[in-house]
PDB file of N, CA and C in Angstrom:
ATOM      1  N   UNK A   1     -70.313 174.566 267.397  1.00  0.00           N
ATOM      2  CA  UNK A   1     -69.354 174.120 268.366  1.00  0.00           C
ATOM      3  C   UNK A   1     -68.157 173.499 267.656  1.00  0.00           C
ATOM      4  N   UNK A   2     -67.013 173.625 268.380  1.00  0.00           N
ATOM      5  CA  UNK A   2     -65.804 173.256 267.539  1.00  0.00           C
ATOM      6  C   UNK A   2     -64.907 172.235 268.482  1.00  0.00           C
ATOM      7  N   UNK A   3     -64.392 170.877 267.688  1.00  0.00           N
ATOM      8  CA  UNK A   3     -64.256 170.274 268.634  1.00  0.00           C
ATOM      9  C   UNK A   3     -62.344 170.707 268.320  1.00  0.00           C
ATOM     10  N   UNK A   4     -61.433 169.408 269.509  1.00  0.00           N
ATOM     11  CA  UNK A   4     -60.352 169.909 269.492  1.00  0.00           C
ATOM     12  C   UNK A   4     -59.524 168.876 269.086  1.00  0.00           C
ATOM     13  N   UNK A   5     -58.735 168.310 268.732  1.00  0.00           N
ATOM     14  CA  UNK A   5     -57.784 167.187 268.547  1.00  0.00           C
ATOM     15  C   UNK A   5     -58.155 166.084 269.337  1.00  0.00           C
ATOM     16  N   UNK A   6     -58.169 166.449 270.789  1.00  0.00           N
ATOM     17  CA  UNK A   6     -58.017 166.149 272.248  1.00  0.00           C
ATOM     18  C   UNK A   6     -59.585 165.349 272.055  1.00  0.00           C
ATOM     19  N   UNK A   7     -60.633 165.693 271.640  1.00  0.00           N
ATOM     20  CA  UNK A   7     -62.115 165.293 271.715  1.00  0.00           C
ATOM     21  C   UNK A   7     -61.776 164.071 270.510  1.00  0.00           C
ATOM     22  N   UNK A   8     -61.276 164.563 269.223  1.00  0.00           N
ATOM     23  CA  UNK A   8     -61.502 163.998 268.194  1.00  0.00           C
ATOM     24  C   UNK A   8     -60.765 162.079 268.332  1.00  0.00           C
ATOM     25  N   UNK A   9     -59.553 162.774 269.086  1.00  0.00           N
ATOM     26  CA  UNK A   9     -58.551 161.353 269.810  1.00  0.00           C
ATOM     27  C   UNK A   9     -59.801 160.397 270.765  1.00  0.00           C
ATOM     28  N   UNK A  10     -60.297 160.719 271.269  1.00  0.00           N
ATOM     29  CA  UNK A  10     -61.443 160.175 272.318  1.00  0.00           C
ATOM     30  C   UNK A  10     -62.580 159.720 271.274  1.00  0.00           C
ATOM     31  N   UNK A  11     -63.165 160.794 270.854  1.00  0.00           N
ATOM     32  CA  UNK A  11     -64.185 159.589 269.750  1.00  0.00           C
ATOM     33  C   UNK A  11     -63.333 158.513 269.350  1.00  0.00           C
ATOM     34  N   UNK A  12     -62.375 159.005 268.284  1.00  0.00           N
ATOM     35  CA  UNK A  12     -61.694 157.647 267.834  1.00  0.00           C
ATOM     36  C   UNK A  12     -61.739 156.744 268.697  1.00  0.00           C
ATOM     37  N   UNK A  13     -60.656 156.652 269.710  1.00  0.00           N
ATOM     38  CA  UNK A  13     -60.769 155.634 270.483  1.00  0.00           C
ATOM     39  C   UNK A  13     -62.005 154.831 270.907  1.00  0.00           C
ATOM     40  N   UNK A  14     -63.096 155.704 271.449  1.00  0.00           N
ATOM     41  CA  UNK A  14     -64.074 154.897 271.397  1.00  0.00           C
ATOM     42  C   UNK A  14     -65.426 154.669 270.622  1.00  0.00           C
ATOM     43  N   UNK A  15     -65.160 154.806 269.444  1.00  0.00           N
ATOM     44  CA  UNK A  15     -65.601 154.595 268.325  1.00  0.00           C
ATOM     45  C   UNK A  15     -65.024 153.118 267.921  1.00  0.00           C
ATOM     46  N   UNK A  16     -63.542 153.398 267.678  1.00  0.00           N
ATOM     47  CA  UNK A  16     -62.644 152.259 267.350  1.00  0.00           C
ATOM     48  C   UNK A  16     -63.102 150.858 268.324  1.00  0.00           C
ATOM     49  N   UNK A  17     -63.151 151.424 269.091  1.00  0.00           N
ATOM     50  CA  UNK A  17     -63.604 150.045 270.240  1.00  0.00           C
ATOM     51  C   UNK A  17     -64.827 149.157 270.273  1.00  0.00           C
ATOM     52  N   UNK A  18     -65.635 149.696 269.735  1.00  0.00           N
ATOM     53  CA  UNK A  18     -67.081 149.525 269.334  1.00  0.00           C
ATOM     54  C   UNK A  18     -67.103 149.330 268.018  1.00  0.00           C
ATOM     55  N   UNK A  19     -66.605 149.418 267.126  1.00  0.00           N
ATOM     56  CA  UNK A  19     -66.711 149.174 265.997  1.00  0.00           C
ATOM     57  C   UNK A  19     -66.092 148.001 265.825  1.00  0.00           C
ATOM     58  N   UNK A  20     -65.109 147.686 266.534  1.00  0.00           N
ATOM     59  CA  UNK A  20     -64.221 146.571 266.604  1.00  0.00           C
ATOM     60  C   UNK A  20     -65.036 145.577 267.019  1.00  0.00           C
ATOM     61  N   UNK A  21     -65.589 145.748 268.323  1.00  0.00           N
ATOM     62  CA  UNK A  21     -66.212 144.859 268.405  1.00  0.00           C
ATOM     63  C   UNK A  21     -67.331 144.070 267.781  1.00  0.00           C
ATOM     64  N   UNK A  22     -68.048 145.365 266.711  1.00  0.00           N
ATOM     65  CA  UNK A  22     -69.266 145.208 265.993  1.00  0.00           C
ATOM     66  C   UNK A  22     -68.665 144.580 264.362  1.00  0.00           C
ATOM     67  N   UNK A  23     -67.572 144.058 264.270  1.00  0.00           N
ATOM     68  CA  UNK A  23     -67.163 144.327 262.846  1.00  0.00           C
ATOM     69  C   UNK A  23     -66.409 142.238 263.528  1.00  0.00           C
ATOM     70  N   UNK A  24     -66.310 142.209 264.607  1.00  0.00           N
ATOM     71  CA  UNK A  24     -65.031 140.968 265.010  1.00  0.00           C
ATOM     72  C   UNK A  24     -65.689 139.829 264.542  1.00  0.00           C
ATOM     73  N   UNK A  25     -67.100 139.885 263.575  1.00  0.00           N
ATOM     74  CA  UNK A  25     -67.561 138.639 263.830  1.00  0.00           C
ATOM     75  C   UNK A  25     -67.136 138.303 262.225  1.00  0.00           C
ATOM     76  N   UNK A  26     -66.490 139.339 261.417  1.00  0.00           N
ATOM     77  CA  UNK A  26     -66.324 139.545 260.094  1.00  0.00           C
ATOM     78  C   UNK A  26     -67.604 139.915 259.140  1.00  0.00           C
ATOM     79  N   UNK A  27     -66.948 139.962 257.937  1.00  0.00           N
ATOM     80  CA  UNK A  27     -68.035 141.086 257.110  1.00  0.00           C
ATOM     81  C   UNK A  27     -69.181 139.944 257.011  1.00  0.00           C
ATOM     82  N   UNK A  28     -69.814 138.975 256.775  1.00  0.00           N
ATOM     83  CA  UNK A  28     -70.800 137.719 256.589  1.00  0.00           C
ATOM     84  C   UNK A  28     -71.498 138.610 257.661  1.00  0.00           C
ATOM     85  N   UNK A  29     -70.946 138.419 258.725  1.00  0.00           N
ATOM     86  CA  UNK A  29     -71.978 138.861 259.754  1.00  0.00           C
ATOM     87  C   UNK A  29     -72.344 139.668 260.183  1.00  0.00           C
ATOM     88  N   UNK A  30     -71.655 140.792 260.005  1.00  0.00           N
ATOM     89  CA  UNK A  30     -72.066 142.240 260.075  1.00  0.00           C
ATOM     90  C   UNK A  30     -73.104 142.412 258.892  1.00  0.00           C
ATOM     91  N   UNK A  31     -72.883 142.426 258.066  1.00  0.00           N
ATOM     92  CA  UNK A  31     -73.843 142.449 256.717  1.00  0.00           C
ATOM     93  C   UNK A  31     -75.256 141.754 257.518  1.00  0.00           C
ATOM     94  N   UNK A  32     -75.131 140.176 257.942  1.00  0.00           N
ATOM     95  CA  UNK A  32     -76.269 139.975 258.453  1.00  0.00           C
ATOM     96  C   UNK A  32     -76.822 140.886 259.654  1.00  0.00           C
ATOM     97  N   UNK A  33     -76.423 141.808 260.480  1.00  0.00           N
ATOM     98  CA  UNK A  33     -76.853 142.031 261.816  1.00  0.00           C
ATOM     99  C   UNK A  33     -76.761 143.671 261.533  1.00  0.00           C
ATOM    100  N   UNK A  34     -77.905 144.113 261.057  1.00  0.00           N
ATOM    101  CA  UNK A  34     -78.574 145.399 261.314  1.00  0.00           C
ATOM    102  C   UNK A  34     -78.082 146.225 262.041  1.00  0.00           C
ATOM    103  N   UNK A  35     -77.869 145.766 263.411  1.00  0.00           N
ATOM    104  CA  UNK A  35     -77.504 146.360 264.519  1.00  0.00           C
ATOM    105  C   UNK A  35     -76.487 147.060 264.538  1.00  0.00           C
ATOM    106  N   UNK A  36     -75.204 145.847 264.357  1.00  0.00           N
ATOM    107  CA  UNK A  36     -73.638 146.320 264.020  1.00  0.00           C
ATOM    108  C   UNK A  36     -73.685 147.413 263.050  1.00  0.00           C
ATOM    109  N   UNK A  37     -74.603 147.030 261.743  1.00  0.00           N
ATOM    110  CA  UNK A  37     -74.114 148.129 261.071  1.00  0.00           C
ATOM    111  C   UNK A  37     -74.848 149.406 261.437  1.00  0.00           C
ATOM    112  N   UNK A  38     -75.557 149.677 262.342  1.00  0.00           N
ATOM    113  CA  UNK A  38     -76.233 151.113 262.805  1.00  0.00           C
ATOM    114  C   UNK A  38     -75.047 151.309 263.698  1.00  0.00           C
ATOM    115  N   UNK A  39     -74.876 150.195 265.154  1.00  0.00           N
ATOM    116  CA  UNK A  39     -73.396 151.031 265.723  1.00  0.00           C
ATOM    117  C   UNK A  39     -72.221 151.656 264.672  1.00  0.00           C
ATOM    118  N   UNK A  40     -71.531 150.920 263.836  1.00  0.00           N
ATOM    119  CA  UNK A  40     -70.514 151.498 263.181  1.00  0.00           C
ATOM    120  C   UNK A  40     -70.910 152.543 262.384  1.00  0.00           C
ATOM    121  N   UNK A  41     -72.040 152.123 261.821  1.00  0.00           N
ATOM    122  CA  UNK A  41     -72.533 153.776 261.073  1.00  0.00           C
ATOM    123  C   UNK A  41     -72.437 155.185 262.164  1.00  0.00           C
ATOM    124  N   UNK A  42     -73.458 154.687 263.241  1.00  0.00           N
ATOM    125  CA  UNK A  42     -72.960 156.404 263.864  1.00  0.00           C
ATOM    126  C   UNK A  42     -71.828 156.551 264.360  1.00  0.00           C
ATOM    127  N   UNK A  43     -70.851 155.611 264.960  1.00  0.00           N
ATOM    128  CA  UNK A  43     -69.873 156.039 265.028  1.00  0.00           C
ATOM    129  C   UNK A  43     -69.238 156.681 264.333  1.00  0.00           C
ATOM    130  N   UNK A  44     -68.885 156.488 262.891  1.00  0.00           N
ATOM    131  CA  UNK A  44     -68.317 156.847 261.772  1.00  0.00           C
ATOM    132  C   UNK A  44     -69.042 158.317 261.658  1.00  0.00           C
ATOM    133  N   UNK A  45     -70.486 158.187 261.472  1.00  0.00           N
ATOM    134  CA  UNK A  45     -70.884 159.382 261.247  1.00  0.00           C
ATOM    135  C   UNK A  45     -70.096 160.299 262.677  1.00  0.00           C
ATOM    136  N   UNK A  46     -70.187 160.147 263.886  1.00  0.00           N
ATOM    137  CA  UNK A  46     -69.616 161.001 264.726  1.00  0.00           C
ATOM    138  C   UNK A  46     -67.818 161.553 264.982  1.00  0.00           C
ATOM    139  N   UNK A  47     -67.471 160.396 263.915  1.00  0.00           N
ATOM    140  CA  UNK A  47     -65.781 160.528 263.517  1.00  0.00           C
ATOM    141  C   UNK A  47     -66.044 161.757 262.685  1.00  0.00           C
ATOM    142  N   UNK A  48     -66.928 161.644 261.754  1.00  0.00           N
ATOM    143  CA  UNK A  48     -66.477 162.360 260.531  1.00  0.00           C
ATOM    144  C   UNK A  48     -66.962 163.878 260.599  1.00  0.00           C
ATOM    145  N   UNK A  49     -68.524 163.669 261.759  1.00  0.00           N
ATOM    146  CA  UNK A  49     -68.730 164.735 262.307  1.00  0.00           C
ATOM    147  C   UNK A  49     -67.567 166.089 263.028  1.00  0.00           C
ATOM    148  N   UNK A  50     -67.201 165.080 263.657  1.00  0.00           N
ATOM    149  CA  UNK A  50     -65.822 165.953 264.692  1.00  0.00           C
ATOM    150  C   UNK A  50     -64.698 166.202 263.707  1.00  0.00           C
ATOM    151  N   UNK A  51     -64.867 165.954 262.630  1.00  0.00           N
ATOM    152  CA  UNK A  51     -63.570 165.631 261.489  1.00  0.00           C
ATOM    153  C   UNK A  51     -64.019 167.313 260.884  1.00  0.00           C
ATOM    154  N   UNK A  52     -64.840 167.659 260.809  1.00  0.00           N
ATOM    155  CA  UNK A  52     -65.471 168.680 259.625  1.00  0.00           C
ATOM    156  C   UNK A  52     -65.678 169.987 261.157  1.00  0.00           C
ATOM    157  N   UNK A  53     -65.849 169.337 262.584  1.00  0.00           N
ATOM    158  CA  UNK A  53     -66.069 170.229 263.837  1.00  0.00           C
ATOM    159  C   UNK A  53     -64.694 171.168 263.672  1.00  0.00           C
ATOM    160  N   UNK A  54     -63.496 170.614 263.656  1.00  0.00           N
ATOM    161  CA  UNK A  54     -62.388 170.876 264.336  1.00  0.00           C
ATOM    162  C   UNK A  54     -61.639 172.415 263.101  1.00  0.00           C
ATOM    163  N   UNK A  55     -60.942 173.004 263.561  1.00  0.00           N
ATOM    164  CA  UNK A  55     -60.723 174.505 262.972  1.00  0.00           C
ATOM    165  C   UNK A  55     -59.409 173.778 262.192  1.00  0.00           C
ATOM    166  N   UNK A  56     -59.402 174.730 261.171  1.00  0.00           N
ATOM    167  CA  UNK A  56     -58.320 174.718 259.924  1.00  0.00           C
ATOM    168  C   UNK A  56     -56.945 174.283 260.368  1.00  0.00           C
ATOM    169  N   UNK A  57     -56.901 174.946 261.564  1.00  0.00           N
ATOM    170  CA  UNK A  57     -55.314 174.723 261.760  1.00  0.00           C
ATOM    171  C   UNK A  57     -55.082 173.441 262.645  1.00  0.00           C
ATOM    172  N   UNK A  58     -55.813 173.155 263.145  1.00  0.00           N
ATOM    173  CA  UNK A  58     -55.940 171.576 263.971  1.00  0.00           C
ATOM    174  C   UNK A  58     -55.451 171.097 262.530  1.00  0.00           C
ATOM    175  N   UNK A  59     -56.800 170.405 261.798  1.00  0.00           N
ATOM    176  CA  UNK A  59     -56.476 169.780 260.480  1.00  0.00           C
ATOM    177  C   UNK A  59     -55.000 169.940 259.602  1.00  0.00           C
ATOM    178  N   UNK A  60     -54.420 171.187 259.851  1.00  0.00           N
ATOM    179  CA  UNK A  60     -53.342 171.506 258.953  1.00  0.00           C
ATOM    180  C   UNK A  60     -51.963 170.598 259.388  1.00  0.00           C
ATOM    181  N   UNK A  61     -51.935 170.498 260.546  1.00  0.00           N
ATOM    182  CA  UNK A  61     -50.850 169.846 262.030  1.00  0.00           C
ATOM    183  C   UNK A  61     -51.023 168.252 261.115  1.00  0.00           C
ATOM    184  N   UNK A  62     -51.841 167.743 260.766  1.00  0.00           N
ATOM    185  CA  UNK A  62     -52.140 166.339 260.103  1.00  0.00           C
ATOM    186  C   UNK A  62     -52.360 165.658 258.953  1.00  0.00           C
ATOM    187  N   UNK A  63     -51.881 166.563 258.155  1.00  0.00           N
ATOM    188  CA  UNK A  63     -51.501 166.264 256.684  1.00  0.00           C
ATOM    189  C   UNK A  63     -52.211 165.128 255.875  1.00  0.00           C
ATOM    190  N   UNK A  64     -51.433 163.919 256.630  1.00  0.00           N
ATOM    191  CA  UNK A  64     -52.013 162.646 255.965  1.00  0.00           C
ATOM    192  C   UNK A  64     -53.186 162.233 256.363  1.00  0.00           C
ATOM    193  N   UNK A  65     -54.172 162.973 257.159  1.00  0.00           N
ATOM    194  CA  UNK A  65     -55.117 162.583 257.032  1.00  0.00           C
ATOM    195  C   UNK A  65     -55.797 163.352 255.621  1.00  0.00           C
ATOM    196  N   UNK A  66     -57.101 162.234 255.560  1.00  0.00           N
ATOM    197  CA  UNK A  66     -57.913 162.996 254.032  1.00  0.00           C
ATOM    198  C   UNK A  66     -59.435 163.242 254.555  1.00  0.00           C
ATOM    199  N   UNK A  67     -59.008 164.631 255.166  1.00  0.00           N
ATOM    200  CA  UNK A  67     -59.884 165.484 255.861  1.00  0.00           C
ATOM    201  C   UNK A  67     -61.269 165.901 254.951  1.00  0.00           C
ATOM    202  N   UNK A  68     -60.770 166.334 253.311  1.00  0.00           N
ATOM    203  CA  UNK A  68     -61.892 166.143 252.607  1.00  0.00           C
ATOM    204  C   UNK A  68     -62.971 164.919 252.273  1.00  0.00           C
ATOM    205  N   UNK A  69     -62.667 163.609 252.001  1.00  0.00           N
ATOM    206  CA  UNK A  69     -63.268 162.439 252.176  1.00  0.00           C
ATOM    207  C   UNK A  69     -64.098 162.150 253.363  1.00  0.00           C
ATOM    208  N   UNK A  70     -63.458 162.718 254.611  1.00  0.00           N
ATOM    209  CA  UNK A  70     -63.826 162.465 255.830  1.00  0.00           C
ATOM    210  C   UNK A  70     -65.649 163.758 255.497  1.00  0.00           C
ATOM    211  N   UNK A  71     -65.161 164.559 255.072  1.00  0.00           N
ATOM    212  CA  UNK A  71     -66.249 165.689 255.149  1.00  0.00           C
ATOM    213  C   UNK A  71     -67.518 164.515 254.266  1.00  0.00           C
ATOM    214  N   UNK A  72     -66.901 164.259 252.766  1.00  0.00           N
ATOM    215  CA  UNK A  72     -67.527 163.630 252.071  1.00  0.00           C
ATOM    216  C   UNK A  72     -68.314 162.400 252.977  1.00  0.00           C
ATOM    217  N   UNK A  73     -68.094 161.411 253.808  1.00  0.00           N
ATOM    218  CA  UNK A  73     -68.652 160.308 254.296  1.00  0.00           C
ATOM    219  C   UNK A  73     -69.678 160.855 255.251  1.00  0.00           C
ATOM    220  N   UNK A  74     -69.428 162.063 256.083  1.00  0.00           N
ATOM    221  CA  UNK A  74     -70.099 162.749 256.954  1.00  0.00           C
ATOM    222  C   UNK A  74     -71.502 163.107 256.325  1.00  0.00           C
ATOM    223  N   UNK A  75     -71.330 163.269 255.389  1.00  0.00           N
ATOM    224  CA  UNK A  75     -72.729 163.934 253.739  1.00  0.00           C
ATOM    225  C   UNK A  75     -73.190 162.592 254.152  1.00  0.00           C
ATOM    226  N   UNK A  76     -72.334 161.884 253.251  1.00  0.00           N
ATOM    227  CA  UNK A  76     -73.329 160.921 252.794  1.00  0.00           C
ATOM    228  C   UNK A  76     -74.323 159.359 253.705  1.00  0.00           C
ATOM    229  N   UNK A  77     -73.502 159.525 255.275  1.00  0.00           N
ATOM    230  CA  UNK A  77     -73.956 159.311 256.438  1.00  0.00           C
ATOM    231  C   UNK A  77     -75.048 159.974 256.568  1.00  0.00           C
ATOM    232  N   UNK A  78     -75.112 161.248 256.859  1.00  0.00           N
ATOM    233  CA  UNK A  78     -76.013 161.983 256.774  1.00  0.00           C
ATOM    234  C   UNK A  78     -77.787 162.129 256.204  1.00  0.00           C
ATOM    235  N   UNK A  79     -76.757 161.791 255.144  1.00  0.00           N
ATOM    236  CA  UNK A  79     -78.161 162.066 254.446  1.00  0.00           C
ATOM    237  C   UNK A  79     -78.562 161.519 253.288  1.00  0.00           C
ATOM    238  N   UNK A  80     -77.914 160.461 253.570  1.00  0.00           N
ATOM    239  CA  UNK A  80     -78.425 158.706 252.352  1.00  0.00           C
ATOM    240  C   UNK A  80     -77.730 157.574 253.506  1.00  0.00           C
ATOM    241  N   UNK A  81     -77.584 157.418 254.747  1.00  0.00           N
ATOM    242  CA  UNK A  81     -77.775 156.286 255.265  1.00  0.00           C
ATOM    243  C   UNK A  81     -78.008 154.702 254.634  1.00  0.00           C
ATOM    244  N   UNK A  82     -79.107 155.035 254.336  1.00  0.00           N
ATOM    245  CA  UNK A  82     -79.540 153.403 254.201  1.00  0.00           C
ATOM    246  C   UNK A  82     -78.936 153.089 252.569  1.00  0.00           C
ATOM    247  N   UNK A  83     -78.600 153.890 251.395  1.00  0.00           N
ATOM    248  CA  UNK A  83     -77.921 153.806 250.410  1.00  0.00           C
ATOM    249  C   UNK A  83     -76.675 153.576 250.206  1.00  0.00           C
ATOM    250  N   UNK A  84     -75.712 153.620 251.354  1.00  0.00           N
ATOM    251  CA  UNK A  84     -74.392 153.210 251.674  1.00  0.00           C
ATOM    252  C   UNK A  84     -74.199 151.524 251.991  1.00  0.00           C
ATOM    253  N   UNK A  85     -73.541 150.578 250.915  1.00  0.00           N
ATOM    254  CA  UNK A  85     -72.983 149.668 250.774  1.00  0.00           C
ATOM    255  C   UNK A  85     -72.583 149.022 252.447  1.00  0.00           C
ATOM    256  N   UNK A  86     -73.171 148.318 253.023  1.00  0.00           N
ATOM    257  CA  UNK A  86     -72.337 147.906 254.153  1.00  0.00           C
ATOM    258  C   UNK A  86     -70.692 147.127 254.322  1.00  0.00           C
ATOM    259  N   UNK A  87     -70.899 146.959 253.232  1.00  0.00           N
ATOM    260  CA  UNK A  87     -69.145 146.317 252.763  1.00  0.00           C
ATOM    261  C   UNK A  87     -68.244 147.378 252.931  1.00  0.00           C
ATOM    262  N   UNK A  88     -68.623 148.348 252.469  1.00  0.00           N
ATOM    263  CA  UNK A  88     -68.199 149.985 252.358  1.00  0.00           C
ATOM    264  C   UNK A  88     -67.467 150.334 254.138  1.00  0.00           C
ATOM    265  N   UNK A  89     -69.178 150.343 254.578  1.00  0.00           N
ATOM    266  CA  UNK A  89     -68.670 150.785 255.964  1.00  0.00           C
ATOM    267  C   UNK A  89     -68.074 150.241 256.809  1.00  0.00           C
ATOM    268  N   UNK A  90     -67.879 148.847 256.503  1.00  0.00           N
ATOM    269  CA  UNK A  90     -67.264 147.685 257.344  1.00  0.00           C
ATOM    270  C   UNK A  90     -65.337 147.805 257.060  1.00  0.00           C
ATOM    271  N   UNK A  91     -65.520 148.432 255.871  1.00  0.00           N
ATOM    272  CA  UNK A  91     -64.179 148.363 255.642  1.00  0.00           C
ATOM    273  C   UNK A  91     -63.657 149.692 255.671  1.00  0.00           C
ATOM    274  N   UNK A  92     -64.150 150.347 255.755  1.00  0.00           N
ATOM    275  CA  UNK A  92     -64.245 152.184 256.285  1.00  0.00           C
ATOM    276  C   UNK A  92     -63.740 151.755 257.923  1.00  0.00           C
ATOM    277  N   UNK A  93     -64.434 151.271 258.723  1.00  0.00           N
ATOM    278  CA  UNK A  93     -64.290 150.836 259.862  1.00  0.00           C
ATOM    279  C   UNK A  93     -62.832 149.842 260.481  1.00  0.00           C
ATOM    280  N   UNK A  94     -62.885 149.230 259.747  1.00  0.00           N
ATOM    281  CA  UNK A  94     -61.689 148.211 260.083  1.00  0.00           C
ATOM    282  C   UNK A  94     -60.492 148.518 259.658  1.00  0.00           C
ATOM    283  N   UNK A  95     -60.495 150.031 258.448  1.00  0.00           N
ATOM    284  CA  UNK A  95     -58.398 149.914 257.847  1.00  0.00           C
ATOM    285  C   UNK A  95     -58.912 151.399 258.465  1.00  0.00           C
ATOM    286  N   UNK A  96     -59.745 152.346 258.019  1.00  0.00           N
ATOM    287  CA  UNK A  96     -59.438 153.994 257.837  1.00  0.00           C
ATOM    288  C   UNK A  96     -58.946 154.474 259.329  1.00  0.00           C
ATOM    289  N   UNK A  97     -60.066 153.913 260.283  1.00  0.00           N
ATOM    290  CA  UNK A  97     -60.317 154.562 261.533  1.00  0.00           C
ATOM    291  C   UNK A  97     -58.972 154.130 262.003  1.00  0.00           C
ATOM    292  N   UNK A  98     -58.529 152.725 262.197  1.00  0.00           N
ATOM    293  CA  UNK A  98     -56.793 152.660 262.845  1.00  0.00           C
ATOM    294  C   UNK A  98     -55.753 153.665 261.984  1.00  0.00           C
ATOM    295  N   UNK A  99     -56.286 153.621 260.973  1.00  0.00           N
ATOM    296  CA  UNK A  99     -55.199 154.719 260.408  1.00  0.00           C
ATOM    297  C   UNK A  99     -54.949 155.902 260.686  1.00  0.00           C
ATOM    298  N   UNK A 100     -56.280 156.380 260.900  1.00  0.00           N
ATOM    299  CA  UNK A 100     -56.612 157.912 261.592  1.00  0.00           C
ATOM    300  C   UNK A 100     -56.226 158.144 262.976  1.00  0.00           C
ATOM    301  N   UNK A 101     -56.688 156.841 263.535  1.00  0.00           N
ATOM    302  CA  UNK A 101     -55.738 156.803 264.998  1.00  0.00           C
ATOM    303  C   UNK A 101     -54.346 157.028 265.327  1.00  0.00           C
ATOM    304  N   UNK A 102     -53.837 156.287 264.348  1.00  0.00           N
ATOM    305  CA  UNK A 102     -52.592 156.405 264.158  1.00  0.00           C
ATOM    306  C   UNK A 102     -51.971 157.684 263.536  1.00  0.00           C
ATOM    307  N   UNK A 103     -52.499 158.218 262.889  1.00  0.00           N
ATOM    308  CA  UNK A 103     -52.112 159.193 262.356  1.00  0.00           C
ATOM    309  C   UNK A 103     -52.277 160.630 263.259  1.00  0.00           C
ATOM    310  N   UNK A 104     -53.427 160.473 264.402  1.00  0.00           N
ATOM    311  CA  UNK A 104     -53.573 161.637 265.353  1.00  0.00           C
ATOM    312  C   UNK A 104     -53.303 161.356 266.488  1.00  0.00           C
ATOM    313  N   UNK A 105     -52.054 160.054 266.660  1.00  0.00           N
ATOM    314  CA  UNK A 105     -51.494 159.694 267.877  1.00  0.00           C
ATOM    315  C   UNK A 105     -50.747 161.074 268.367  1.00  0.00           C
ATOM    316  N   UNK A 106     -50.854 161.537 269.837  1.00  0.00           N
ATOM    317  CA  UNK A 106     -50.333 162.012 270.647  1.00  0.00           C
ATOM    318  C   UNK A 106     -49.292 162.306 270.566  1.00  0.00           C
ATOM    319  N   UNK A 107     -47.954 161.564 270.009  1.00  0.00           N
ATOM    320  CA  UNK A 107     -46.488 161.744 269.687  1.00  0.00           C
ATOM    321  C   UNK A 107     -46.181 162.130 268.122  1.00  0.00           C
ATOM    322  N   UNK A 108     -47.233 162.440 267.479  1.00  0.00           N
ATOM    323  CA  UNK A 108     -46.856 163.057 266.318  1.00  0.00           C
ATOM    324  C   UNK A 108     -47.224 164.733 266.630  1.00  0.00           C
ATOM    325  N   UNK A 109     -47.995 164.969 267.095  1.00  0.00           N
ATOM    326  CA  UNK A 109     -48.499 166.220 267.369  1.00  0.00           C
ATOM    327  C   UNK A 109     -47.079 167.352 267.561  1.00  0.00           C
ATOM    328  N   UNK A 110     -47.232 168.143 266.525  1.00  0.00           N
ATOM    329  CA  UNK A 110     -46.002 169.200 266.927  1.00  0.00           C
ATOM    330  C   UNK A 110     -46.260 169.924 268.222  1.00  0.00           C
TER     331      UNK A 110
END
């Protein structure tokens, strides 16, 4: 299945929203709370999922994103979970994802 810009804008967003909230208590406490870091993990994993879903030429329209990395985190979500640094994902979470938002805002789209 192949997703579309249009899907990928919607995870973000509510990914971003949830992660936000799971990340607001700062890194001390996310690190302590299991939980947060399973929400932001699948989120991320489902960003990066739809990141690797979407066809060549979607991706091409968006340059500055780093569509390969995105593939890379999707792996390693995947399939070493619990070996990923939570500092990592906390901060994966809090700069990349607004960036990506920003970067597949609606008014850049040719």
């Amino acid at each position: 299945m192949s997703w579309t810009i249009s899907e990928l804008r919607a995870e973000l967003a509510q990914g971003d929203e949830l992660m936000t909230t799971a990340i607001s208590g700062g890194v001390e406490a996310f690190i302590a709370n299991q939980a947060d870091q399973d929400v932001v993990a699948w989120r991320l994993y489902r960003i990066a999922e739809g990141t690797c879903q979407l066809a060549s030429e979607a991706r091409g329209q968006y340059p500055t994103v780093a569509w390969p990395e995105l593939r890379k985190l999707r792996n390693r979500l995947a399939h070493h979970f619990r070996t990923i640094n939570p500092v990592f994902i906390f901060v994966y979470s809090a700069m990349d994802v607004p960036k990506m938002r920003h970067a597949l805002r609606e008014t850049t789209a040719p």
